[in-house]
N, C-alpha and C. Protein backbone atom coordinates (compact mmCIF):
# COMPACT_ATOMS: atom_id res chain seq x y z
N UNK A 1 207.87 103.19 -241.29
CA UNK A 1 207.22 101.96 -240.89
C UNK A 1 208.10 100.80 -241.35
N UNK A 2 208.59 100.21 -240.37
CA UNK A 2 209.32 99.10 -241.00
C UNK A 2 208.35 97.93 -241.17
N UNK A 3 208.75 96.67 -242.32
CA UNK A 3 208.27 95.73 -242.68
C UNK A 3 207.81 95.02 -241.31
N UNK A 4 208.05 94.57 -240.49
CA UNK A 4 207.87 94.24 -238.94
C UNK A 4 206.09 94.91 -238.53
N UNK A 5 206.16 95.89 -238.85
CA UNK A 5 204.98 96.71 -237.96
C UNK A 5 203.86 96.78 -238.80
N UNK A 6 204.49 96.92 -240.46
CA UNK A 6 203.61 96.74 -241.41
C UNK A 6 202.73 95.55 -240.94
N UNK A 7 203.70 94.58 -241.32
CA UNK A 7 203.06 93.15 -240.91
C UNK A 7 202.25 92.90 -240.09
N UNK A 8 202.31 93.63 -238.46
CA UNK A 8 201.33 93.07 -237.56
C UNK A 8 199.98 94.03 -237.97
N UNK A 9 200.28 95.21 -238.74
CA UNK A 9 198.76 95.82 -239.17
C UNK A 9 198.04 94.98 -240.47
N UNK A 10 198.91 94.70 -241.37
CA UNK A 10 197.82 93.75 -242.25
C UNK A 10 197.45 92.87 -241.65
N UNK A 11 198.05 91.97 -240.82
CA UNK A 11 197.93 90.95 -239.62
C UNK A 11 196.63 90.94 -239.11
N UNK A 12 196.41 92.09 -238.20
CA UNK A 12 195.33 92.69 -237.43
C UNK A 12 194.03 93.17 -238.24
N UNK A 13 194.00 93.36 -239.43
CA UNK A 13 193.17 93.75 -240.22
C UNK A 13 193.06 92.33 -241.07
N UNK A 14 193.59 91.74 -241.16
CA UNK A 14 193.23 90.34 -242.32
C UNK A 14 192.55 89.85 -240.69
N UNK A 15 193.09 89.37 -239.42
CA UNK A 15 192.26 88.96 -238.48
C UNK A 15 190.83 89.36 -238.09
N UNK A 16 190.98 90.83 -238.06
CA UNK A 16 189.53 91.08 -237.71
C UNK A 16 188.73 91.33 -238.78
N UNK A 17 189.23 90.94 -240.18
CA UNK A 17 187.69 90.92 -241.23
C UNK A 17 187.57 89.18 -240.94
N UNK A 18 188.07 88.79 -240.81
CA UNK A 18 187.72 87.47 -240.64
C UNK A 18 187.19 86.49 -240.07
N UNK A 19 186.77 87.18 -238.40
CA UNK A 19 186.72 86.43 -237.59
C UNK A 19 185.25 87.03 -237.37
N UNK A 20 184.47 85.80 -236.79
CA UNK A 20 182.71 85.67 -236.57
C UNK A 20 183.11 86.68 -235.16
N UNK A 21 182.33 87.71 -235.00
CA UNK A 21 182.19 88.48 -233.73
C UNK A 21 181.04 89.12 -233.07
N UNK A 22 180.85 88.81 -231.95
CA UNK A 22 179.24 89.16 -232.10
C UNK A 22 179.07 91.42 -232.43
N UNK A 23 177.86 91.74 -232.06
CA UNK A 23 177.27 92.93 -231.47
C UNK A 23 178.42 93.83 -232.51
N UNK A 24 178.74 93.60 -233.49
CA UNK A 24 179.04 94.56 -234.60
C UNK A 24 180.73 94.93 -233.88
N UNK A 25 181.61 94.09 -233.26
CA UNK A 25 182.69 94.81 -232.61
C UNK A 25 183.68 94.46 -234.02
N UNK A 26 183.48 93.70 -235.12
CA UNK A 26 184.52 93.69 -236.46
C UNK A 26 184.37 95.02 -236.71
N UNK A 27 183.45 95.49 -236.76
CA UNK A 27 182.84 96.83 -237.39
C UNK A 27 183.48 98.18 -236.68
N UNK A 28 183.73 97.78 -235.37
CA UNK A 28 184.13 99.07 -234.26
C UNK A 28 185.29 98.81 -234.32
N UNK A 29 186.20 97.54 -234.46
CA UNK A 29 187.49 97.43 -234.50
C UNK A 29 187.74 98.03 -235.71
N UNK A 30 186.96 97.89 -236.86
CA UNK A 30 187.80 98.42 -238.40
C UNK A 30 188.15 100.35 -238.18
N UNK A 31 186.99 100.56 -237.63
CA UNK A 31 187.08 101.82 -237.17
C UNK A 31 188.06 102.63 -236.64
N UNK A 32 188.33 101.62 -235.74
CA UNK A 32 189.59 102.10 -234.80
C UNK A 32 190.62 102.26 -235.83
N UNK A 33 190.66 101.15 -236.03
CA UNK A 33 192.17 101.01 -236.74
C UNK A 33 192.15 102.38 -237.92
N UNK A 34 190.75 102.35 -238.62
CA UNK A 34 191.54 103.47 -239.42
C UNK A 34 191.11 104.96 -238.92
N UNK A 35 190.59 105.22 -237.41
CA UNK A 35 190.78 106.48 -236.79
C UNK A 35 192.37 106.52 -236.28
N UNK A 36 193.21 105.49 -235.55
CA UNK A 36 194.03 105.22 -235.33
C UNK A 36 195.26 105.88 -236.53
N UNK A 37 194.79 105.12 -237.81
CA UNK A 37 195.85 105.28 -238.68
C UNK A 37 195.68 106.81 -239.39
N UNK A 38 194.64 107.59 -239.26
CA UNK A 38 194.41 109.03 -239.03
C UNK A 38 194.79 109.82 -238.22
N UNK A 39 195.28 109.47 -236.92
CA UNK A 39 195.54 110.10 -235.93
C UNK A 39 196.90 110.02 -235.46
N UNK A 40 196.95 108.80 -235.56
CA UNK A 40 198.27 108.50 -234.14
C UNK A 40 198.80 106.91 -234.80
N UNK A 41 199.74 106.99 -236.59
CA UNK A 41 200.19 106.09 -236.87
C UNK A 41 200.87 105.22 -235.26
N UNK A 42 201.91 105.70 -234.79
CA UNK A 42 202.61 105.26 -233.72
C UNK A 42 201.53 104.19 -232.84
N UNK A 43 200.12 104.56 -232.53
CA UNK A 43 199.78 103.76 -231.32
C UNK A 43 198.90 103.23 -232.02
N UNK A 44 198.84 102.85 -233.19
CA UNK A 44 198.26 101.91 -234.25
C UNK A 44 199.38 100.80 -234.65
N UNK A 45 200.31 101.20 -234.92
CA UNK A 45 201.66 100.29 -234.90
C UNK A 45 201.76 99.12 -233.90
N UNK A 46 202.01 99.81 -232.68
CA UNK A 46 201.53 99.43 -230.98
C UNK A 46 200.45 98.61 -230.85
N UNK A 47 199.38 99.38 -231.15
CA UNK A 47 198.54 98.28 -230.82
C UNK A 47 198.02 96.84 -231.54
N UNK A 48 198.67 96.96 -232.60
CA UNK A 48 198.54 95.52 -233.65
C UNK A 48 199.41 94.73 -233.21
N UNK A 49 200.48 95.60 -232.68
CA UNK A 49 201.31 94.38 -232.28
C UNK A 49 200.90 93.90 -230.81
N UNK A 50 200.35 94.26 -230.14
CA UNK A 50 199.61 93.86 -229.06
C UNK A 50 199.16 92.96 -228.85
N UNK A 51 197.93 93.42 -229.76
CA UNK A 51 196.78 92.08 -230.42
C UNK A 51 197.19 90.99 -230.45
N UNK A 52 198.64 91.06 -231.55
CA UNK A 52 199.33 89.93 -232.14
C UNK A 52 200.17 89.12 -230.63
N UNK A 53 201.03 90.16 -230.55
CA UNK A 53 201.85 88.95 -229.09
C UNK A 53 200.63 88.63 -228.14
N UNK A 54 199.57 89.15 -227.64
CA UNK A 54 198.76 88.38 -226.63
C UNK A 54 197.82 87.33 -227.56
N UNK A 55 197.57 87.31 -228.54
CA UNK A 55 196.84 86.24 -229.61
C UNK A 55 197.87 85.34 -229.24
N UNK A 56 198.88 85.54 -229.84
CA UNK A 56 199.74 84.25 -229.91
C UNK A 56 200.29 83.74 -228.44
N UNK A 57 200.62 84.40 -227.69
CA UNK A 57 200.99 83.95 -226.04
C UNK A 57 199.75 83.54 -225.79
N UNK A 58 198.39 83.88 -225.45
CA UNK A 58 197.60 83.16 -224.55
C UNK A 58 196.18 82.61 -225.54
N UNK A 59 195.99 82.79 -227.03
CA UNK A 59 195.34 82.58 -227.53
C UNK A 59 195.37 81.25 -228.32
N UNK A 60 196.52 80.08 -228.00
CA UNK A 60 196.50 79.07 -228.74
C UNK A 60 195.70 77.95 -227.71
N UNK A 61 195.65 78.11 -226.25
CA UNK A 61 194.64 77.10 -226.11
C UNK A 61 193.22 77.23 -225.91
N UNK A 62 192.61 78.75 -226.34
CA UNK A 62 191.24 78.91 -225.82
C UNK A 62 190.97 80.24 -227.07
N UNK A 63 189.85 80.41 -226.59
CA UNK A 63 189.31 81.28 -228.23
C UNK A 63 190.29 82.73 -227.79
N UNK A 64 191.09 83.02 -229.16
CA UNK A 64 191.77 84.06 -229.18
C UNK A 64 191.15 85.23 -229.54
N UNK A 65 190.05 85.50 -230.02
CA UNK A 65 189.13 86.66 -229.91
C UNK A 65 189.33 87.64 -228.33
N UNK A 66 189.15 87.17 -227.49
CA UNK A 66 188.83 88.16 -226.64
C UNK A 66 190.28 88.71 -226.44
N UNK A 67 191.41 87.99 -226.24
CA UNK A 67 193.17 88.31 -226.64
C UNK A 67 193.14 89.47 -227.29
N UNK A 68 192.78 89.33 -228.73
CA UNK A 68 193.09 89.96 -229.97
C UNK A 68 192.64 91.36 -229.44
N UNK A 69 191.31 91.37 -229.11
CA UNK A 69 190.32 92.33 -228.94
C UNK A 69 191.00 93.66 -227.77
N UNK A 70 191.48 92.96 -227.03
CA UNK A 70 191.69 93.70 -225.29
C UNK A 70 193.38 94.13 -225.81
N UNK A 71 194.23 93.43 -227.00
CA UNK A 71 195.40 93.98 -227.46
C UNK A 71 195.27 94.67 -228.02
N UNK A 72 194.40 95.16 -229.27
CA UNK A 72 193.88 96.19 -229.95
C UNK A 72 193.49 97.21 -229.36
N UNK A 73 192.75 97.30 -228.24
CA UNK A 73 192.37 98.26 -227.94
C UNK A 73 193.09 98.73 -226.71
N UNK A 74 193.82 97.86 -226.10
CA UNK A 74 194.31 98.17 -225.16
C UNK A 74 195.31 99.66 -224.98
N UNK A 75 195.71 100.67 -225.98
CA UNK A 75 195.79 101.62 -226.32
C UNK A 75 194.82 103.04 -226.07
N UNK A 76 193.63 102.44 -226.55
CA UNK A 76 192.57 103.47 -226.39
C UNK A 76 193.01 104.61 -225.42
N UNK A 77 192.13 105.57 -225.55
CA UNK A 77 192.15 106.58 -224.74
C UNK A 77 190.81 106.54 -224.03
N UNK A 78 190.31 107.20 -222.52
CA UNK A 78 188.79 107.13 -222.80
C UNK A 78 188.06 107.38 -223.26
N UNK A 79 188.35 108.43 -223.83
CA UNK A 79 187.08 109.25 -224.86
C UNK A 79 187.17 107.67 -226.00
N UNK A 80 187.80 107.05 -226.74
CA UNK A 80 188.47 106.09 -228.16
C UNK A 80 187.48 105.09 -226.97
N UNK A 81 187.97 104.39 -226.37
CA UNK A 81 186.88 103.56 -225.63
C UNK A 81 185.70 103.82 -225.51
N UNK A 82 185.03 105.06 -225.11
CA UNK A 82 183.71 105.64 -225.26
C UNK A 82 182.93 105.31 -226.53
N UNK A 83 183.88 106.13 -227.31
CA UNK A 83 183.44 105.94 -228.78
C UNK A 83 183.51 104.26 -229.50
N UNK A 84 184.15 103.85 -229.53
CA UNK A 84 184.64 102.21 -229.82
C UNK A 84 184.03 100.83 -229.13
N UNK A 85 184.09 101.55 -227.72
CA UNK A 85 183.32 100.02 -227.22
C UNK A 85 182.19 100.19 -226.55
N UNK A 86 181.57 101.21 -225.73
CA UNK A 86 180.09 101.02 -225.38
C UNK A 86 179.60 99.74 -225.95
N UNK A 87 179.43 99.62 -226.98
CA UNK A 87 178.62 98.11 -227.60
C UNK A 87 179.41 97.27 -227.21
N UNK A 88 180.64 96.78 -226.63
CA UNK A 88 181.31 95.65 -226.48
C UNK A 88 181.81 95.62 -225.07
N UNK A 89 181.03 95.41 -223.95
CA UNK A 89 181.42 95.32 -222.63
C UNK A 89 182.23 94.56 -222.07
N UNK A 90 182.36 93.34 -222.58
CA UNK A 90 183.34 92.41 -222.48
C UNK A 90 184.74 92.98 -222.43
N UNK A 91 184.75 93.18 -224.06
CA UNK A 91 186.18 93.80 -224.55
C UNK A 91 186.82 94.95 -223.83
N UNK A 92 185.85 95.63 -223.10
CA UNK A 92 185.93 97.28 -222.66
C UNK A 92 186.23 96.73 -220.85
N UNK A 93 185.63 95.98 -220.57
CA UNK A 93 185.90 95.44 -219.19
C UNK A 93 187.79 94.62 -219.07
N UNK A 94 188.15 94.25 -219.92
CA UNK A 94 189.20 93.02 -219.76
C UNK A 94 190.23 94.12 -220.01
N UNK A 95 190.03 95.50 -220.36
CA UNK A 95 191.31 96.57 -220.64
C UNK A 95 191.59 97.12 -219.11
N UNK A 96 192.68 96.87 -218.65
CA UNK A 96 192.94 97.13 -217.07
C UNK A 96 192.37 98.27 -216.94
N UNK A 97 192.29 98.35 -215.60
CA UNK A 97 191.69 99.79 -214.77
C UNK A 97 190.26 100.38 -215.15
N UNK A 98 189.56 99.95 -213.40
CA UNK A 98 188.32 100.50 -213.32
C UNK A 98 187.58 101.61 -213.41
N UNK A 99 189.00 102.87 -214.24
CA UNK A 99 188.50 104.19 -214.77
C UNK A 99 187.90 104.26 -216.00
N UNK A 100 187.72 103.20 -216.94
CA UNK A 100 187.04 103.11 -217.79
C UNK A 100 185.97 103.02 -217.68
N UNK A 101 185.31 103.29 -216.77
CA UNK A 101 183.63 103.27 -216.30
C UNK A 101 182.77 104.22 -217.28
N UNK A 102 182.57 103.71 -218.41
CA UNK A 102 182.02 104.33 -219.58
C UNK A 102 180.65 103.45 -219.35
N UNK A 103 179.36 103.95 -220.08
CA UNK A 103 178.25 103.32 -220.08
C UNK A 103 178.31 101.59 -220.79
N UNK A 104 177.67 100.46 -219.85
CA UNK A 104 178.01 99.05 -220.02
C UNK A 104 179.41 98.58 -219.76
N UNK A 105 179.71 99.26 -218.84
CA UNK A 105 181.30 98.64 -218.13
C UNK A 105 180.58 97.36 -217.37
N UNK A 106 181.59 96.56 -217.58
CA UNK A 106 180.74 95.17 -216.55
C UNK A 106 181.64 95.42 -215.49
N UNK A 107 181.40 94.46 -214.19
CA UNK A 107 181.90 94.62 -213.08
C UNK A 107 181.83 93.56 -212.57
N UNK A 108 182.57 92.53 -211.36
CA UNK A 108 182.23 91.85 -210.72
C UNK A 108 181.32 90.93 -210.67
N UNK A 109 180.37 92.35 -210.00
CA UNK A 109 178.88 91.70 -209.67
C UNK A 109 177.55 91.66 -210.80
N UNK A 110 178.39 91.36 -211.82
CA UNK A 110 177.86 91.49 -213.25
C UNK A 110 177.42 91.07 -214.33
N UNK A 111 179.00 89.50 -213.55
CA UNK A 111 179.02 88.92 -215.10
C UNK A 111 179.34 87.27 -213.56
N UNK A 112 179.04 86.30 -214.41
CA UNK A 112 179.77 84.76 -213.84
C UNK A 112 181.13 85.03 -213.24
N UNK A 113 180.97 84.17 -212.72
CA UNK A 113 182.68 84.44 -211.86
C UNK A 113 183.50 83.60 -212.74
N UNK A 114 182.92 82.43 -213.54
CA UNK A 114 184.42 82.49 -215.17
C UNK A 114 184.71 83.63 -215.83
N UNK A 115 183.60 83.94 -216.06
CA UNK A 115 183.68 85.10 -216.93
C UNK A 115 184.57 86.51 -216.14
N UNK A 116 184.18 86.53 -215.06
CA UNK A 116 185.40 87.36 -214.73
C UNK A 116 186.73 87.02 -214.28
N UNK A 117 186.86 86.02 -214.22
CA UNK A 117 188.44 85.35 -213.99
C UNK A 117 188.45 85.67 -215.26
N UNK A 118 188.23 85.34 -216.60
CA UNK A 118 188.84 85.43 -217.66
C UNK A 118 189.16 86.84 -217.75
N UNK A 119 188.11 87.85 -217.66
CA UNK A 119 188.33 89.04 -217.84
C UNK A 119 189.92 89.84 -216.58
N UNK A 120 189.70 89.00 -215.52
CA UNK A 120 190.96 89.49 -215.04
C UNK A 120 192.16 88.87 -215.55
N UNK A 121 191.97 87.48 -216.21
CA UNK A 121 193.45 86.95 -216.60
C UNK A 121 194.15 87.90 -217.94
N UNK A 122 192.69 88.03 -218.63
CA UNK A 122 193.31 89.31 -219.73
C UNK A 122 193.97 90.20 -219.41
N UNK A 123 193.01 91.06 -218.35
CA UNK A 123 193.82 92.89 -217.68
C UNK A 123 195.33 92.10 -217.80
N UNK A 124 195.69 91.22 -216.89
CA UNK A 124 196.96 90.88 -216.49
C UNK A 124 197.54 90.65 -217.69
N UNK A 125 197.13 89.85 -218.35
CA UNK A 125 197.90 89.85 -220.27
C UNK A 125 198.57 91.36 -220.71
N UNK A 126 197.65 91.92 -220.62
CA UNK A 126 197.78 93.58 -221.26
C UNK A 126 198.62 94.39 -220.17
N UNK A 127 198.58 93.81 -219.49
CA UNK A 127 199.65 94.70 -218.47
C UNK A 127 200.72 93.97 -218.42
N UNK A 128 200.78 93.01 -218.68
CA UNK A 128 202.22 92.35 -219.04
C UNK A 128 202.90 92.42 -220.08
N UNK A 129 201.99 93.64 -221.02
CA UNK A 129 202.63 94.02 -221.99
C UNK A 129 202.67 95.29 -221.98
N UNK A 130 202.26 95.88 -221.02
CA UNK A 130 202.96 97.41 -220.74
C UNK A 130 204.91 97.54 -220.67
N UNK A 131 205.24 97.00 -219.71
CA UNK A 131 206.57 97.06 -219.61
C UNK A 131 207.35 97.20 -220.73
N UNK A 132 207.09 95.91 -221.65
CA UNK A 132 208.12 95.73 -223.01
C UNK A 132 207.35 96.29 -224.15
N UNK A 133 206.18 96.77 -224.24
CA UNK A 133 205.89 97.69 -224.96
C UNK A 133 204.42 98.47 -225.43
N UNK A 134 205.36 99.79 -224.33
CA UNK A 134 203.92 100.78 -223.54
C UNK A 134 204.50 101.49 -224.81
């Protein structure tokens, strides 16, 4: 683990004890991270730094929570989404691709049409970080 990767996991963990979140998702994120760091150091590495470059690219003019959230998890597997976000539909909706259709997937015809522009401007965040680092 170099100092670099270290960093974006204390990063990601000093962020999400910190931050007001509704429906218990501090609680499902702490989780992750340390099923993550049980399982699959590598896509725990990955995904903090995720968090971190879409926080900081699109999270300085509007609340960086939902950023943070959809970089973190944006890793998941479905079963890790199953388990992790059911309670957080938002977060579980804004992770690209409509195969995540786990129970409380929002959709479209679901949520406000801000609310889903935002949720599509995210997918596109997180997939703009596939390329430079899937």
């Amino acid at each position: 683990m170099t100092a670099e990767t270290s960093d974006d996991l204390a990063w990601a963990r000093r962020v999400n004890s910190r931050w007001i979140v509704r429906e218990g998702l501090r609680a499902s994120a702490a989780a992750y991270l340390d099923h993550l760091a049980s399982t699959d150091d590598d896509r725990l590495q990955r995904s903090c730094r995720r968090a971190r470059r879409l926080t900081d690219r699109f999270g300085c003019d509007e609340d960086p929570k939902p950023w943070f959230y959809a970089g973190l998890f944006s890793l998941a597997t479905r079963d890790e989404a199953t388990k992790f976000l059911t309670e957080h539909p938002f977060t579980l909706a804004a992770l690209p691709g409509d195969e995540r259709a786990v129970p409380g997937f929002l959709g479209p015809d679901s949520v406000a049409k801000t609310t889903w522009e935002k949720i599509l401007r995210i997918r596109e965040g997180v997939t703009g970080l596939a390329e430079g680092d899937a």
